[in-house]
Protein backbone atom coordinates (compact mmCIF):
# COMPACT_ATOMS: atom_id res chain seq x y z
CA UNK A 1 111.43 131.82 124.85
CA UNK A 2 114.73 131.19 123.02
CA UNK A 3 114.64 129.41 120.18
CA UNK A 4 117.76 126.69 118.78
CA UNK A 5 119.56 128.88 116.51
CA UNK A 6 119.72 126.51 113.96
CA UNK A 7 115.74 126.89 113.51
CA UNK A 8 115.04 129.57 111.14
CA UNK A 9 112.86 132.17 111.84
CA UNK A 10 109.15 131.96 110.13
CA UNK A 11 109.63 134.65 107.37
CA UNK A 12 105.46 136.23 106.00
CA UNK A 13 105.63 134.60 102.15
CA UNK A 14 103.76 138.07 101.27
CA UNK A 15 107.16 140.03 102.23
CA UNK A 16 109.23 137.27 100.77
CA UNK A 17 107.61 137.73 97.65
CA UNK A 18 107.91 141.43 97.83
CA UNK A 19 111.78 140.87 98.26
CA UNK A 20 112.15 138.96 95.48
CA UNK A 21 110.04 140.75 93.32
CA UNK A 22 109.54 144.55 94.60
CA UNK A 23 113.23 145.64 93.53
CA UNK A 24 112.58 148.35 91.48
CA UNK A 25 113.24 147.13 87.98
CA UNK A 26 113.23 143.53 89.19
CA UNK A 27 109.48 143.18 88.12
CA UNK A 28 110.50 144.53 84.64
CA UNK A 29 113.33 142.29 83.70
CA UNK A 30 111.69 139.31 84.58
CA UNK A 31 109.01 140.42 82.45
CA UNK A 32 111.33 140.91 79.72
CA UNK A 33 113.14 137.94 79.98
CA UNK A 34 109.78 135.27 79.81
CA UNK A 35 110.15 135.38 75.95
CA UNK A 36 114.05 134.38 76.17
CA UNK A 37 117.80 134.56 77.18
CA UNK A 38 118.76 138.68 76.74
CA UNK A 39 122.04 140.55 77.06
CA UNK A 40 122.97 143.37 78.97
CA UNK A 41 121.76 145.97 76.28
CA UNK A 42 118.92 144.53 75.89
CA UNK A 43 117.45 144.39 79.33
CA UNK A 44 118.51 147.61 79.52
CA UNK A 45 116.35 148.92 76.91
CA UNK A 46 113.72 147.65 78.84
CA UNK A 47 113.98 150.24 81.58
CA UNK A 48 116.05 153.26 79.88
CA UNK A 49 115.86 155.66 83.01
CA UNK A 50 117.66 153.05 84.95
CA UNK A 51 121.36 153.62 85.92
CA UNK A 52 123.29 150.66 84.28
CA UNK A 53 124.29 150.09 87.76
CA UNK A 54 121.62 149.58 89.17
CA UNK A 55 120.27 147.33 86.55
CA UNK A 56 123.40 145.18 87.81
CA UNK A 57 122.15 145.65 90.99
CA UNK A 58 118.89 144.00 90.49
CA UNK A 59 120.38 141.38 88.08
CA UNK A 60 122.83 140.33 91.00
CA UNK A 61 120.21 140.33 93.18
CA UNK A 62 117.42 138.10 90.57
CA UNK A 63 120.61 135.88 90.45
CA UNK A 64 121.84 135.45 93.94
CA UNK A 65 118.26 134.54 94.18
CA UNK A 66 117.98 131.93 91.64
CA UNK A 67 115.21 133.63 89.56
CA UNK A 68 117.82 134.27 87.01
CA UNK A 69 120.72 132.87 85.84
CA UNK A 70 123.25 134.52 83.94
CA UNK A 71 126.17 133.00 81.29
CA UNK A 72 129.15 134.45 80.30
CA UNK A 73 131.36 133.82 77.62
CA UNK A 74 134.99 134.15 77.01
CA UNK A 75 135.32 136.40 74.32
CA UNK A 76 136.50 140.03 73.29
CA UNK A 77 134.74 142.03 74.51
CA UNK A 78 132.83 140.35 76.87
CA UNK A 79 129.36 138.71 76.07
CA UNK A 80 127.15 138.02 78.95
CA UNK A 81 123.36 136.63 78.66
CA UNK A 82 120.95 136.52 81.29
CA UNK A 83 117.79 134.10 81.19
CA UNK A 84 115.21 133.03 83.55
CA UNK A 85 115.90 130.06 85.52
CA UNK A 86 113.31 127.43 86.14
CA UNK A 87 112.53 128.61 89.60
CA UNK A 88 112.28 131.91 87.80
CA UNK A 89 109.56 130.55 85.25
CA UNK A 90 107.59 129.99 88.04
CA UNK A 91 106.81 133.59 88.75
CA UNK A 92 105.72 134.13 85.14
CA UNK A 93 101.40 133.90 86.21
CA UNK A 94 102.21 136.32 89.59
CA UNK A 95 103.96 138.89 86.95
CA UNK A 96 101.48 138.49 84.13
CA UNK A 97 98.90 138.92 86.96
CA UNK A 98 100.45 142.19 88.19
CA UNK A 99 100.43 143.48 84.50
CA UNK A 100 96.56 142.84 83.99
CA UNK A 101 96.41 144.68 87.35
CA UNK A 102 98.14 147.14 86.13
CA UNK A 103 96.36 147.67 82.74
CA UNK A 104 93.24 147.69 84.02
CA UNK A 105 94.19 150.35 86.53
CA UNK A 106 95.58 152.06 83.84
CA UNK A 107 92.44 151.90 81.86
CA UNK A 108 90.38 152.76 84.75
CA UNK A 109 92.02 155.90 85.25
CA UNK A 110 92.37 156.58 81.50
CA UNK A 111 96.12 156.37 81.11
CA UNK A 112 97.85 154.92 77.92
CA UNK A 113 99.21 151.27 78.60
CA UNK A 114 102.77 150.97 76.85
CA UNK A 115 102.66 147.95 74.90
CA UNK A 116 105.51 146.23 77.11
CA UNK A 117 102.21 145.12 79.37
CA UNK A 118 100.24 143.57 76.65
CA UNK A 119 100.66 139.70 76.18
């Protein structure tokens, strides 16, 4: 059966979420951005073996999505902030969720949990 193509397709919400939220470092910069706007350097410091591009990647990406929004400001040199949007604040429990998962995996299996996961 064909369907109109101006009907969208059903899409499963457990692979949307995965999109939005299984980039690599995606998980991580949200995380780092609940307690407030960042910059550049400072998300980056969040996840130091990331390439700087492809923390842009997944920045363009949160953003094209609307999780994040991000400011920039015409100066020299070039200031750019990132912050969660309010559609973005609404992933904040599944996140904090996935890091209690992942502590008490952690714990489970007797590995160290960096303090980045504790609340």
């Amino acid at each position: 059966m064909q369907q109109d193509q101006t009907t969208a397709e059903a899409e499963c919400p457990v692979r949307t979420t995965v999109r939005l939220l299984g980039g690599k470092y995606k998980s991580v910069i949200m995380w780092g951005l609940m307690d407030g706007t960042k910059r550049f350097s400072e998300i980056q410091s969040l996840v130091p073996e990331a390439t700087s591009k492809m923390i842009t990647k997944q920045l363009r990406e949160l953003e094209a999505d609307g999780l994040i929004s991000r400011k920039v400001y015409p100066v020299v040199p070039p200031k750019t902030e990132y912050s969660l949007t309010e559609f973005g604040r609404t992933a904040i429990p599944l996140i904090k969720h996935m890091s209690e998962w992942g502590i008490s995996f952690l714990e489970k299996e007797g590995l160290p949990v960096a303090d980045c996961a504790r609340l």
